[in-house]
C-alpha atoms as a PDB file:
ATOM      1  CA  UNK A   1       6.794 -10.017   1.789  1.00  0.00           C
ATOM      2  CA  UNK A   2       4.030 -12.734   2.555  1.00  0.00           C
ATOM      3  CA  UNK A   3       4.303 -12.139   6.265  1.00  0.00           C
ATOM      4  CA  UNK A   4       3.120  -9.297   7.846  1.00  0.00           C
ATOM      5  CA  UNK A   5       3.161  -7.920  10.873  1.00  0.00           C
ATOM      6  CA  UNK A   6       0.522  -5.514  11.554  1.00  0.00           C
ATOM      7  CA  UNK A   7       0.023  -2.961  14.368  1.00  0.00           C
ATOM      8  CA  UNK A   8      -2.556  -1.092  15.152  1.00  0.00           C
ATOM      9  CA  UNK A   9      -4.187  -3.506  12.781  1.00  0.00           C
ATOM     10  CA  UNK A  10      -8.048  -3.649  14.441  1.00  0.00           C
ATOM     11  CA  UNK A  11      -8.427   0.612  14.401  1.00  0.00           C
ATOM     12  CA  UNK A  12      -9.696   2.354  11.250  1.00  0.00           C
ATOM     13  CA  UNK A  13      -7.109   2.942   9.094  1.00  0.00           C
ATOM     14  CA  UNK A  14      -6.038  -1.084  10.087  1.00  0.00           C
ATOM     15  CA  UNK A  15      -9.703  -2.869   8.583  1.00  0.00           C
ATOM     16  CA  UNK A  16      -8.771  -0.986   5.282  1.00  0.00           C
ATOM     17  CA  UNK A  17      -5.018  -2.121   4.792  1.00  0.00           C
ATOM     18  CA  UNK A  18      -5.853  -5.949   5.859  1.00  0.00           C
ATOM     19  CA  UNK A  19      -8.551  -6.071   3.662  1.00  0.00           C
ATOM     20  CA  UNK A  20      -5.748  -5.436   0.943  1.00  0.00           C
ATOM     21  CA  UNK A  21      -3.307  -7.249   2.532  1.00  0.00           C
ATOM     22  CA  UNK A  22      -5.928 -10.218   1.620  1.00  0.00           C
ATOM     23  CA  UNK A  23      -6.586  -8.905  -1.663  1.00  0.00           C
ATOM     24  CA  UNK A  24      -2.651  -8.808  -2.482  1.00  0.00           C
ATOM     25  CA  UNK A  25      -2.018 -12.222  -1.169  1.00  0.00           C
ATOM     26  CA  UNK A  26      -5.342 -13.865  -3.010  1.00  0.00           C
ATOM     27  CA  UNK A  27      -5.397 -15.975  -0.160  1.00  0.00           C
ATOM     28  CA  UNK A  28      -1.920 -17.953  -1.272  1.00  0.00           C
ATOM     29  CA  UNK A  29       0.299 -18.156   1.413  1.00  0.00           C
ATOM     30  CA  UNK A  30       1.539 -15.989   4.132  1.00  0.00           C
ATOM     31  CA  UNK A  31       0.044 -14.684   7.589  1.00  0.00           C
ATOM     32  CA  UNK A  32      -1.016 -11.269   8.366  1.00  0.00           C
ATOM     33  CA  UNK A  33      -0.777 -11.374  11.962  1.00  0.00           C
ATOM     34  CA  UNK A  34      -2.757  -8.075  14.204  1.00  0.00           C
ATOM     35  CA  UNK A  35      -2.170  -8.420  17.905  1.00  0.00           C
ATOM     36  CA  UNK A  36      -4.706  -6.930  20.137  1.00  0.00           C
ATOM     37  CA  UNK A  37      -5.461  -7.140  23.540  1.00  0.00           C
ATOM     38  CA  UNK A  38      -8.996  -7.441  22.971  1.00  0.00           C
ATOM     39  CA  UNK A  39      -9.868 -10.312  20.379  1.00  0.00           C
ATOM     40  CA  UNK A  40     -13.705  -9.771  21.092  1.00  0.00           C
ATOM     41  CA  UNK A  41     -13.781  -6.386  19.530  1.00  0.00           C
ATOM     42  CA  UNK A  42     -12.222  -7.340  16.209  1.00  0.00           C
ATOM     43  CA  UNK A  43     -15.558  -7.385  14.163  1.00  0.00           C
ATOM     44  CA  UNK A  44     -14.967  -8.293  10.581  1.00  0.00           C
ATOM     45  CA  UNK A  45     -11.039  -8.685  10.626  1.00  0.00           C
ATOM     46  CA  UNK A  46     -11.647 -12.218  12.221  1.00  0.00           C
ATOM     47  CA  UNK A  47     -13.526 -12.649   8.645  1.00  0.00           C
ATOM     48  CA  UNK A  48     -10.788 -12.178   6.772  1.00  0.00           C
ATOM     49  CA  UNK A  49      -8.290 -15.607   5.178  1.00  0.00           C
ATOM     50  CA  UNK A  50      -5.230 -15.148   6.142  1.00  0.00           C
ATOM     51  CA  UNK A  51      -5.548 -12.296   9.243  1.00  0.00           C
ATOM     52  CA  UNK A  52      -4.471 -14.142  12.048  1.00  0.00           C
ATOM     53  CA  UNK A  53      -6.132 -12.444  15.471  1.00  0.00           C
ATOM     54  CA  UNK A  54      -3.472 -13.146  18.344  1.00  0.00           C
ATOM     55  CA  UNK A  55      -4.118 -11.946  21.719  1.00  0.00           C
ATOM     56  CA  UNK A  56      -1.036 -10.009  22.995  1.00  0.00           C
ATOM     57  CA  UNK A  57       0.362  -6.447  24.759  1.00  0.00           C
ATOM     58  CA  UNK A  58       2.578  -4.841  22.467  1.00  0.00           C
ATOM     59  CA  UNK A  59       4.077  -3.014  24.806  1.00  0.00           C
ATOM     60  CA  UNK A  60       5.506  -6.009  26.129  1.00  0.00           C
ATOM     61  CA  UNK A  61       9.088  -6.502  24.643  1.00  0.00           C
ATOM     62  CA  UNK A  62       9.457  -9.943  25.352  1.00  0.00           C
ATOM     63  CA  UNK A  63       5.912 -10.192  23.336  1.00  0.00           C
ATOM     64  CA  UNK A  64       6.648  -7.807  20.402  1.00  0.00           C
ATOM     65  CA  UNK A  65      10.084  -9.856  19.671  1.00  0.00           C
ATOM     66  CA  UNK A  66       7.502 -12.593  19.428  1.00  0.00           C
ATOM     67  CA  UNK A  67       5.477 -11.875  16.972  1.00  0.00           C
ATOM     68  CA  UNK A  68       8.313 -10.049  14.879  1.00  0.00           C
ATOM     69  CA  UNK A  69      10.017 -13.654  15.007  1.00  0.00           C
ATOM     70  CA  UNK A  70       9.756 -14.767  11.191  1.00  0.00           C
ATOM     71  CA  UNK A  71       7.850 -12.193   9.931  1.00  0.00           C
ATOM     72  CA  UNK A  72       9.027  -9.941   6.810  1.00  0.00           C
ATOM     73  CA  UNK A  73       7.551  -6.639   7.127  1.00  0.00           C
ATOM     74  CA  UNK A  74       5.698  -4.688  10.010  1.00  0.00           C
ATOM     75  CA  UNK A  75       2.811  -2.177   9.271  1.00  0.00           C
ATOM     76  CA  UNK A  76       3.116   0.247  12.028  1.00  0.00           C
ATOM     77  CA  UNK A  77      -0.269   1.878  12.452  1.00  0.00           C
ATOM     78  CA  UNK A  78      -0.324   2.541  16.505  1.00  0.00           C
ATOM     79  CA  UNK A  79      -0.947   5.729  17.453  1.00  0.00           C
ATOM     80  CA  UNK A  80      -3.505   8.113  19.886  1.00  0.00           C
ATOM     81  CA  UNK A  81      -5.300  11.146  19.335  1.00  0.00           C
ATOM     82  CA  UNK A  82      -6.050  12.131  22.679  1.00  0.00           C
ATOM     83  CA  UNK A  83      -4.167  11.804  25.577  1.00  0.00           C
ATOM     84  CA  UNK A  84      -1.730  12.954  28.571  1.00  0.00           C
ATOM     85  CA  UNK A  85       2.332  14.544  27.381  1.00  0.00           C
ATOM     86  CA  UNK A  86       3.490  11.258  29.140  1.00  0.00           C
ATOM     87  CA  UNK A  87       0.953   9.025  27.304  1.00  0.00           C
ATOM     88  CA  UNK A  88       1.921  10.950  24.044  1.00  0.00           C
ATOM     89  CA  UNK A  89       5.515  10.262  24.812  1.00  0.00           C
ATOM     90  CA  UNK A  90       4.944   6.555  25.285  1.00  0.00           C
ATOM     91  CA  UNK A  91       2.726   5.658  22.126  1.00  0.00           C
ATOM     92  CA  UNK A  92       4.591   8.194  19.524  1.00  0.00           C
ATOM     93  CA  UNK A  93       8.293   8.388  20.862  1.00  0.00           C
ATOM     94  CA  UNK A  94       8.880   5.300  23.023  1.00  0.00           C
ATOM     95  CA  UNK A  95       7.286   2.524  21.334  1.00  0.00           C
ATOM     96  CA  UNK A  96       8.718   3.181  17.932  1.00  0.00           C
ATOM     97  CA  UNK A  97      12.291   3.117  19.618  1.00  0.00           C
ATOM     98  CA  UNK A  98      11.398  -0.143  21.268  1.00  0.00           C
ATOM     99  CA  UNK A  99       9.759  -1.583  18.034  1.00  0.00           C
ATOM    100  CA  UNK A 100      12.882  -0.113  16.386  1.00  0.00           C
ATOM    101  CA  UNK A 101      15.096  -2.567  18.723  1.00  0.00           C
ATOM    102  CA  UNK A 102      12.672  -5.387  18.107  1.00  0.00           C
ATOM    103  CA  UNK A 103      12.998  -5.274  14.209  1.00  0.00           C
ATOM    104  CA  UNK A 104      17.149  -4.880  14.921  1.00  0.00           C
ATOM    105  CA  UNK A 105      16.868  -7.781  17.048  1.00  0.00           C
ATOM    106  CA  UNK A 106      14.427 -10.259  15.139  1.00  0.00           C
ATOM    107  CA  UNK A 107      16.349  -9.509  11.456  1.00  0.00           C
ATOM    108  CA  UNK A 108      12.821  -7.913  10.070  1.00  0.00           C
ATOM    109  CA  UNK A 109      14.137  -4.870   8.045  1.00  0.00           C
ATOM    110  CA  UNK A 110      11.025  -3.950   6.526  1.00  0.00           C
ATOM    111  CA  UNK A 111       8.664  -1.410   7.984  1.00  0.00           C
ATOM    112  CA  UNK A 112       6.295   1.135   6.544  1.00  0.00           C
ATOM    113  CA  UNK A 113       4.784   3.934   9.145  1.00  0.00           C
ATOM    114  CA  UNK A 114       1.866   5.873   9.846  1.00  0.00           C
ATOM    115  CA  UNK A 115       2.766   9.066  11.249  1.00  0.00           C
ATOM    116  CA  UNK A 116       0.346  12.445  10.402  1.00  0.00           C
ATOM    117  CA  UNK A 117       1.100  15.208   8.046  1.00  0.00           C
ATOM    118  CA  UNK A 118       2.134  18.855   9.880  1.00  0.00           C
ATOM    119  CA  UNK A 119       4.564  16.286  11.943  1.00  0.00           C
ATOM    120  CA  UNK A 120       7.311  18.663  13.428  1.00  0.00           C
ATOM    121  CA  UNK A 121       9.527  19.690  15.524  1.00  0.00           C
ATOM    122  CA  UNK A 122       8.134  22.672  16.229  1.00  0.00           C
ATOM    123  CA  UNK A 123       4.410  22.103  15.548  1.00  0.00           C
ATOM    124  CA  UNK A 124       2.308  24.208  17.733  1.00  0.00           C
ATOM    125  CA  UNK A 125       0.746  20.394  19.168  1.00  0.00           C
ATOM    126  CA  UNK A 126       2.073  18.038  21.144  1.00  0.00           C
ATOM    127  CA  UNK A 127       0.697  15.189  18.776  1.00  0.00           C
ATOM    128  CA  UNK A 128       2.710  16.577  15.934  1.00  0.00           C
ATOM    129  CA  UNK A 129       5.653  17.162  17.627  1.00  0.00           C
ATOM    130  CA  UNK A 130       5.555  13.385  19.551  1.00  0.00           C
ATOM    131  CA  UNK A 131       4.814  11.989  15.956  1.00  0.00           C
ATOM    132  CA  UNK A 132       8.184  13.626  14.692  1.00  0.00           C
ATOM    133  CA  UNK A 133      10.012  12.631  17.788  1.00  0.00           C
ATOM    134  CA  UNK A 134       8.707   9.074  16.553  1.00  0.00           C
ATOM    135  CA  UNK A 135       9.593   9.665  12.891  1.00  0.00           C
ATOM    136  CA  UNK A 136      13.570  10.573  13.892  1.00  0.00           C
ATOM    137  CA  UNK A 137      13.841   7.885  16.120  1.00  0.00           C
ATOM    138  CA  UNK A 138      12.804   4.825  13.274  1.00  0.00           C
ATOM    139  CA  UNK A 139      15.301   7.000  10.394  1.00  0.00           C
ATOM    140  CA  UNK A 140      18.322   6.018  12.943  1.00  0.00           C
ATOM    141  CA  UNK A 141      17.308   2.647  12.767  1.00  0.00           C
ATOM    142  CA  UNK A 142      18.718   0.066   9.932  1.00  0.00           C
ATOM    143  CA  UNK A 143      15.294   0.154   8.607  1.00  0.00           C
ATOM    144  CA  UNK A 144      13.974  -0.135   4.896  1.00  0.00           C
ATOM    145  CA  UNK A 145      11.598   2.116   6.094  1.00  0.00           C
ATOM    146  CA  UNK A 146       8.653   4.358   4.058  1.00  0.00           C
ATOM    147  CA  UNK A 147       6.518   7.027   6.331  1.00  0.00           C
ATOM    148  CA  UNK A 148       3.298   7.895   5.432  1.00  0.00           C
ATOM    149  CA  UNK A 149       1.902  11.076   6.326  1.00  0.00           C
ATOM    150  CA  UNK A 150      -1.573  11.085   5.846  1.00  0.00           C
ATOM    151  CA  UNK A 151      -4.285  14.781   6.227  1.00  0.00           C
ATOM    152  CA  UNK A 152      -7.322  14.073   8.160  1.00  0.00           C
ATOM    153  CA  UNK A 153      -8.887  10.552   6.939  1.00  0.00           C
ATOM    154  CA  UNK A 154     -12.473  10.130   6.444  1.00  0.00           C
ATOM    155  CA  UNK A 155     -14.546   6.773   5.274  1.00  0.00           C
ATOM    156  CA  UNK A 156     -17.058   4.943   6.310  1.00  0.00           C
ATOM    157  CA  UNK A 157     -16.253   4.671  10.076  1.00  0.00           C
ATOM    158  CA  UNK A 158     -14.552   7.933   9.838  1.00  0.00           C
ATOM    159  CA  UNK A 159     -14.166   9.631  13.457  1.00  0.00           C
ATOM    160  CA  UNK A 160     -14.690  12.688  11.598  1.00  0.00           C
ATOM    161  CA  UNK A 161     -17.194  13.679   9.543  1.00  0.00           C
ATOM    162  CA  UNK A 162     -19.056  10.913  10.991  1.00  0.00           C
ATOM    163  CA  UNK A 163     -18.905  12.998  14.026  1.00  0.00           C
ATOM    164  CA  UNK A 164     -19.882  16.166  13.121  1.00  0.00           C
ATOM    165  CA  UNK A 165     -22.715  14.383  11.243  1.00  0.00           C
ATOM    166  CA  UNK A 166     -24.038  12.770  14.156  1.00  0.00           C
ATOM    167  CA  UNK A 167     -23.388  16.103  16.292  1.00  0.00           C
ATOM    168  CA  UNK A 168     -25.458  17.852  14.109  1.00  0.00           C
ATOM    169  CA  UNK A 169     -28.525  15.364  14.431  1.00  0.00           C
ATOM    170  CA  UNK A 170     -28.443  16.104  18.226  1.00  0.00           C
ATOM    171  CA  UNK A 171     -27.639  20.329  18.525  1.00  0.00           C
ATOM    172  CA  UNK A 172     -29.426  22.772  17.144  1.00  0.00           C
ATOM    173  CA  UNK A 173     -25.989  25.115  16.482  1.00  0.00           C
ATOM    174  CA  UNK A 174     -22.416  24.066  16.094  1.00  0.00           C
ATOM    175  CA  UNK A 175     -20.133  26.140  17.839  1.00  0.00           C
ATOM    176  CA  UNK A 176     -16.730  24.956  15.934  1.00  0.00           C
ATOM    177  CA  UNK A 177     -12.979  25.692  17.083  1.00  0.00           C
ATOM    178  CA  UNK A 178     -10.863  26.390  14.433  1.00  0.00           C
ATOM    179  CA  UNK A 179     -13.477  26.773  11.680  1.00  0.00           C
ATOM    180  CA  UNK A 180     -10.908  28.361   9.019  1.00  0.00           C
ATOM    181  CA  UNK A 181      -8.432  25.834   9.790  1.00  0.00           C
ATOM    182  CA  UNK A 182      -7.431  24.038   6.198  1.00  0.00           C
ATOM    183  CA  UNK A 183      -7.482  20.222   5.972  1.00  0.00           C
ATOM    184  CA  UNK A 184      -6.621  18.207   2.765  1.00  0.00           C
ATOM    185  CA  UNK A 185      -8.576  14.845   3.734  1.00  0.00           C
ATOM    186  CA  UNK A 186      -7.604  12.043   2.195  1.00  0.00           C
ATOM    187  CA  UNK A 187      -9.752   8.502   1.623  1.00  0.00           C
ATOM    188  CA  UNK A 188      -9.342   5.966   3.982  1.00  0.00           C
ATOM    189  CA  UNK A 189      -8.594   3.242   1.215  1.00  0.00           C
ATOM    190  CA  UNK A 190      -6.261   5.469  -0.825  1.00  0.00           C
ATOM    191  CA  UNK A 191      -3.750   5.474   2.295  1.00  0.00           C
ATOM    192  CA  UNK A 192      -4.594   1.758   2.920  1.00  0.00           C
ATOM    193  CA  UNK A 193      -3.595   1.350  -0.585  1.00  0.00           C
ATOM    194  CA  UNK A 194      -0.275   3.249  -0.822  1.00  0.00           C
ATOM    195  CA  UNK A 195       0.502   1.589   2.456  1.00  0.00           C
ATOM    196  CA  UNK A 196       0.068  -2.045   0.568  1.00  0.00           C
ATOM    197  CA  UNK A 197       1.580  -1.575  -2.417  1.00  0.00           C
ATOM    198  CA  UNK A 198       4.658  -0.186  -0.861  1.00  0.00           C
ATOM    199  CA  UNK A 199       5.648  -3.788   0.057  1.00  0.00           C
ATOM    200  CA  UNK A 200       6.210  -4.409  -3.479  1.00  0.00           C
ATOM    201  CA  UNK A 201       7.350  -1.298  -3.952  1.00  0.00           C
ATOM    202  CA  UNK A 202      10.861  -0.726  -3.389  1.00  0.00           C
ATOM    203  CA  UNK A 203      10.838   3.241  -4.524  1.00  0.00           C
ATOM    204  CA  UNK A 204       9.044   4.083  -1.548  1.00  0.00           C
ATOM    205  CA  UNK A 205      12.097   3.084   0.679  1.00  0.00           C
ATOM    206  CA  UNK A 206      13.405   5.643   2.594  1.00  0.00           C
ATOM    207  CA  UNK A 207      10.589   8.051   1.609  1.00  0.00           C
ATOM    208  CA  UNK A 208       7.878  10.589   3.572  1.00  0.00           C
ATOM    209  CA  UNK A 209       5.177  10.541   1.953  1.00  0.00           C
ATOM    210  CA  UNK A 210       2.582  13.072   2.413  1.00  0.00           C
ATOM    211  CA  UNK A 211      -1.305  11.228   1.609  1.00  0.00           C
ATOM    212  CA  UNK A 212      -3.840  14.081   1.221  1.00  0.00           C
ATOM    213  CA  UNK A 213      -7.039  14.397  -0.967  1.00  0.00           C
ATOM    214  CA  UNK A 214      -7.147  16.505  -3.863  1.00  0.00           C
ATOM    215  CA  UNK A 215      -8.808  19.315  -2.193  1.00  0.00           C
ATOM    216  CA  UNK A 216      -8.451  22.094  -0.032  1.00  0.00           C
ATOM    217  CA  UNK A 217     -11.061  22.503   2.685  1.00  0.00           C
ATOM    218  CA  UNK A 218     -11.809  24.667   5.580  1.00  0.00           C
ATOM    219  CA  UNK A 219     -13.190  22.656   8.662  1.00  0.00           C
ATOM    220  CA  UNK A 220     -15.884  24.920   8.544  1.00  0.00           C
ATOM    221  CA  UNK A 221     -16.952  23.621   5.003  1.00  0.00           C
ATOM    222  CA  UNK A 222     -16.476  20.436   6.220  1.00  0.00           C
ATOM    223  CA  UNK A 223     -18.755  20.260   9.572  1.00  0.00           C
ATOM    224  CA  UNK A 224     -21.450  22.362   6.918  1.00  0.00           C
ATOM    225  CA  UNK A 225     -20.772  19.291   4.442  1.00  0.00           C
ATOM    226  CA  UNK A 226     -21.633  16.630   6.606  1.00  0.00           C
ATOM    227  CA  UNK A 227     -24.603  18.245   8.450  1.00  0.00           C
ATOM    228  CA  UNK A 228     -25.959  18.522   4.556  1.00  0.00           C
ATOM    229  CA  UNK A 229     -25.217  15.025   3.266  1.00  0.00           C
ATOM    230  CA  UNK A 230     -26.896  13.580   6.510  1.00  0.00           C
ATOM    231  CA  UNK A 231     -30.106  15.416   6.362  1.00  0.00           C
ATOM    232  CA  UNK A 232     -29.573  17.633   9.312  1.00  0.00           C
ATOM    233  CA  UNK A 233     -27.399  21.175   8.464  1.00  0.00           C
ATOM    234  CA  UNK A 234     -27.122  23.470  11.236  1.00  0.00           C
ATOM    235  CA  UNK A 235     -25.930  26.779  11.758  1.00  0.00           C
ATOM    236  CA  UNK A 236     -21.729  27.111  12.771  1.00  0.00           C
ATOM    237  CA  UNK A 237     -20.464  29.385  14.635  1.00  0.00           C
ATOM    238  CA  UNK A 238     -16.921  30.100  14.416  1.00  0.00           C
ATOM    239  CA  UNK A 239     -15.350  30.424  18.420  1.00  0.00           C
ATOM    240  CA  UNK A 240     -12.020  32.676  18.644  1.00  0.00           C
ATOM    241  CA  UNK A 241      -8.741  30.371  19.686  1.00  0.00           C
ATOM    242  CA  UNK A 242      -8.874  31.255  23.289  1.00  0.00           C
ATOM    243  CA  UNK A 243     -12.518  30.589  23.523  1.00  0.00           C
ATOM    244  CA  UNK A 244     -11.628  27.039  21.866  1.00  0.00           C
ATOM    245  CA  UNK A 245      -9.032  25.861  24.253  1.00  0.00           C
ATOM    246  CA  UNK A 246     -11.682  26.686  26.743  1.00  0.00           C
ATOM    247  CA  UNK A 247     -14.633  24.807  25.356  1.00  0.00           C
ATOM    248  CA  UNK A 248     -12.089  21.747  24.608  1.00  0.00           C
ATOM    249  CA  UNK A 249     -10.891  21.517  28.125  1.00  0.00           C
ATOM    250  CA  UNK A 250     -14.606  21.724  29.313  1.00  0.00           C
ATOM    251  CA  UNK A 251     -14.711  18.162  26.807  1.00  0.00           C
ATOM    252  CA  UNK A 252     -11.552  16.981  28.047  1.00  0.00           C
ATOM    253  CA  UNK A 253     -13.272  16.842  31.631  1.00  0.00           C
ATOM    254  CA  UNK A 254     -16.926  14.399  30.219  1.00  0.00           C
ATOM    255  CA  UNK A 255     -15.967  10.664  30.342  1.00  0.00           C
ATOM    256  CA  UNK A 256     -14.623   8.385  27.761  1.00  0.00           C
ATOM    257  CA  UNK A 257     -12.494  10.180  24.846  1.00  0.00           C
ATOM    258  CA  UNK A 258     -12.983  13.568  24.480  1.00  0.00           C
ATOM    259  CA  UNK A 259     -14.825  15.189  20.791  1.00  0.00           C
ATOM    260  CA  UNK A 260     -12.189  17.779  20.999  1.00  0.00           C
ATOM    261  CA  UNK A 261      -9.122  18.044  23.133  1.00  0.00           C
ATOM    262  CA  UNK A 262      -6.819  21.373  23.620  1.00  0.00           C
ATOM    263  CA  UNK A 263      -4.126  19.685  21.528  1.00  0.00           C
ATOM    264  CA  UNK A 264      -6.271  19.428  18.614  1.00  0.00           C
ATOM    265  CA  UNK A 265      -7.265  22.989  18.751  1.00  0.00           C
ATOM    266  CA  UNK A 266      -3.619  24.241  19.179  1.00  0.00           C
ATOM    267  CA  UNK A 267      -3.157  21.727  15.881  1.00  0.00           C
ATOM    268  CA  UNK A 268      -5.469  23.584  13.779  1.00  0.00           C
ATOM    269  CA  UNK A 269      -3.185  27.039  14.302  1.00  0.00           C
ATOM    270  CA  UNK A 270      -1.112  25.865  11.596  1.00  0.00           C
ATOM    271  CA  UNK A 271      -2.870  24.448   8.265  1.00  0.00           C
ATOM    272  CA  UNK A 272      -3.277  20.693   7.316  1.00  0.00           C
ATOM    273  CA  UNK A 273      -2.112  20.750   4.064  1.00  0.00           C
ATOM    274  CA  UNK A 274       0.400  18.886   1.654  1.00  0.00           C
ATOM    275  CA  UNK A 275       3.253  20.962   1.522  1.00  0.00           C
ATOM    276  CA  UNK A 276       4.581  20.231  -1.856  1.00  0.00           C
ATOM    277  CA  UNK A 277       8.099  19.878  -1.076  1.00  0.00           C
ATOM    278  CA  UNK A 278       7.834  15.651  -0.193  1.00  0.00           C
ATOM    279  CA  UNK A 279       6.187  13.048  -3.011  1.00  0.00           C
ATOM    280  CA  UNK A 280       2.598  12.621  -3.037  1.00  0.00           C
ATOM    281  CA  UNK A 281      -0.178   9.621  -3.382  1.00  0.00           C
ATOM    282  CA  UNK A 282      -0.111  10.492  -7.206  1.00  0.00           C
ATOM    283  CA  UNK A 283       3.734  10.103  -7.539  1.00  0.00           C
ATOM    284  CA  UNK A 284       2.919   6.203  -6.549  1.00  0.00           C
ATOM    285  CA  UNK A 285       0.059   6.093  -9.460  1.00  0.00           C
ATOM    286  CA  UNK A 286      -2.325   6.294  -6.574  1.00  0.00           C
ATOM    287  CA  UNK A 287      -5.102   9.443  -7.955  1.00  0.00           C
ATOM    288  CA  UNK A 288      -6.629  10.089  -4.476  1.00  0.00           C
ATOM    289  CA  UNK A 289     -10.876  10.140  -4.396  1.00  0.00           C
ATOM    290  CA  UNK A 290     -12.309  13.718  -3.171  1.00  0.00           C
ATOM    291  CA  UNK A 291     -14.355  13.961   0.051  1.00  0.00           C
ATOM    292  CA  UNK A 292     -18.037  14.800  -2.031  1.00  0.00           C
ATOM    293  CA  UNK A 293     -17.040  11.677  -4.351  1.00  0.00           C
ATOM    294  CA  UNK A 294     -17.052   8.815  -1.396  1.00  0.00           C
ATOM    295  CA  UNK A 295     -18.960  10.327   1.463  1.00  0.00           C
ATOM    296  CA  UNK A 296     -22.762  12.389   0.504  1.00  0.00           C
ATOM    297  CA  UNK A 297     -23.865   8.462   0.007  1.00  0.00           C
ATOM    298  CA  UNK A 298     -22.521   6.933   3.585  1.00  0.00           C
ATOM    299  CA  UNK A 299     -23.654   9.832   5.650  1.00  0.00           C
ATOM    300  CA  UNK A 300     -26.938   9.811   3.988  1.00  0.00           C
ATOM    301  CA  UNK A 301     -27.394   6.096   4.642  1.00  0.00           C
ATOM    302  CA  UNK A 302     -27.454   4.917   1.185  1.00  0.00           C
ATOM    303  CA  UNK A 303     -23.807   3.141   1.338  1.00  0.00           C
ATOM    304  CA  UNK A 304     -22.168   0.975   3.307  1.00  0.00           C
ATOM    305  CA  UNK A 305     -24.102  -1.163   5.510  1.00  0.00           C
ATOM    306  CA  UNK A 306     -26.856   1.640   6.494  1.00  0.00           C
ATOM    307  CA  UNK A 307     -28.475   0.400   3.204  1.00  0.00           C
ATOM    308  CA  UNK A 308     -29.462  -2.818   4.849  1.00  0.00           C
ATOM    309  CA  UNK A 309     -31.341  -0.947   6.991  1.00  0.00           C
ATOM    310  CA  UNK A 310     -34.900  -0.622   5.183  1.00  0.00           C
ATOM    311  CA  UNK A 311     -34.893  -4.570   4.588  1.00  0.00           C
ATOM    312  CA  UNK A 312     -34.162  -5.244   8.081  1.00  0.00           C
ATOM    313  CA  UNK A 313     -37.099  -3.029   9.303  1.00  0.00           C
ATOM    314  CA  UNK A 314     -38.915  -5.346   6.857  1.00  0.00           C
ATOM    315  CA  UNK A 315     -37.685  -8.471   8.479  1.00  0.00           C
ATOM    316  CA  UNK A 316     -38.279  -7.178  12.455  1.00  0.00           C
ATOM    317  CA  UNK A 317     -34.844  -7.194  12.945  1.00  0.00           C
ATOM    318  CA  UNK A 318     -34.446  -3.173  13.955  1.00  0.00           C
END
């Protein structure tokens, strides 16, 4: 399992697991090849020994069966937040069948997953329901396949928290959808590292595993967490489910992604929480970090590469 195949390997959740991917390979051997159809927004992954940047559409069959040729495992990682049913349909339902075909067709038997915990049938969302859709479609296949289901992630370059922590630097109030919704978020390196070490680890075959923190949170305590940790808390306002959808389609309408679509409010109906019938992080040794242990430091500045940021006032450089 030296080469590796990874998709969606330049988002969020990709930086972590090729970091590891390096770390596990010690720079002996192997590719990890990421695809992207925009090599000039890679940042550090181009870095990185071993992570091979390769300009290509995935969507393009003739292309995927390309870079699937000689490889030994595929990370799947591609996936959308926001979007149209048909767009949805195509990222979630159709691409896994077609990457399904690819792996069938190439001899690579090895995949592990990203799909999202609360994936169902008959989820009240249409992400949840499109990532089970996806989920069904790879268990037909004659896959060694593991699925990861991971809570809302946070980290450094979080969408999340970082978010409502910037959000709350600009508005005085917070009027929040969903505020008693329950989320179990998990660290952004603990699913990067379960995903890794399940290459080596053959127990994780044919397993859905569900990656959440080790606490129970309420977005509400959430948004109230990061507007404390980043110097600017702010008074939330919890908005009824109608008024929600209403104030999410009004954001669905502004340019560029949206903060909040309808989808994700219709998500937060049911809660986003292990449910304790499939194997956790900690039944792979993994003991998953808690959202006040990694993130009061990066939101205040203090971590990560905000730290820099006094010496390069210093040097004229901000």
């Amino acid at each position: 399992m030296n080469n590796i195949l990874v998709l969606g390997g330049t988002g969020f959740v990709g930086n972590s697991v090729c970091d590891k991917l390096v770390t596990r390979s010690g720079g002996a051997g192997g590719r990890i090849v990421v695809p992207t159809r925009f090599p000039g927004r890679v940042g550090s992954l181009q870095a990185l020994p071993t992570v091979e940047i390769v300009r290509a559409d995935v969507h393009d069959d003739a292309t995927l069966r390309r870079l699937l040729r000689g490889k030994d495992a595929v990370i799947q990682l591609i996936a959308i937040l926001h979007g149209r049913p048909a767009e949805f349909q195509r990222a979630h339902v159709e691409f896994p069948k077609r990457l399904a075909d690819a792996c069938a067709a190439c001899g690579v038997k090895r995949m592990i997953h990203v799909s999202a915990l609360g994936a169902g049938e008959n989820s009240p969302a249409l992400y949840q329901r499109t990532k089970a859709a996806g989920e069904a479609a790879l268990k037909q296949a004659p896959l060694d396949l593991t699925i990861a289901r991971p809570s809302v992630i946070f980290g450094e370059h979080d969408h999340f928290l970082n978010l409502f922590a910037r959000l709350q630097r600009i508005f005085p109030v917070m009027p929040l959808a969903g505020a008693n919704a329950k989320f179990q978020p998990v660290w952004v390196e603990d699913v990067a590292q379960l995903i890794v070490q399940s290459l080596d680890n053959r127990t994780t075959i044919g397993q859905t595993i569900e990656c959440t923190g080790p606490q129970v949170y309420t977005l509400r305590q959430l948004v109230a967490m990061a507007g404390l940790w980043s110097g600017h808390p702010r008074p939330i306002i919890g908005l009824p489910h109608a008024v929600g959808r209403l104030q999410a389609a009004l954001l669905e309408l502004l340019p560029g992604a949206p903060l909040m679509s309808r989808d994700n409010v219709d998500a937060m109906k049911i809660d986003n929480v292990a449910s304790g019938t499939l194997p956790g992080l900690t039944n792979f040794g993994i003991r998953p970090r808690s959202v006040d242990s990694v993130m009061p430091g990066l939101l205040a500045g203090t971590d990560g590469p905000a730290r820099l940021d006094p010496w390069r006032t210093q040097a004229g450089r901000r």
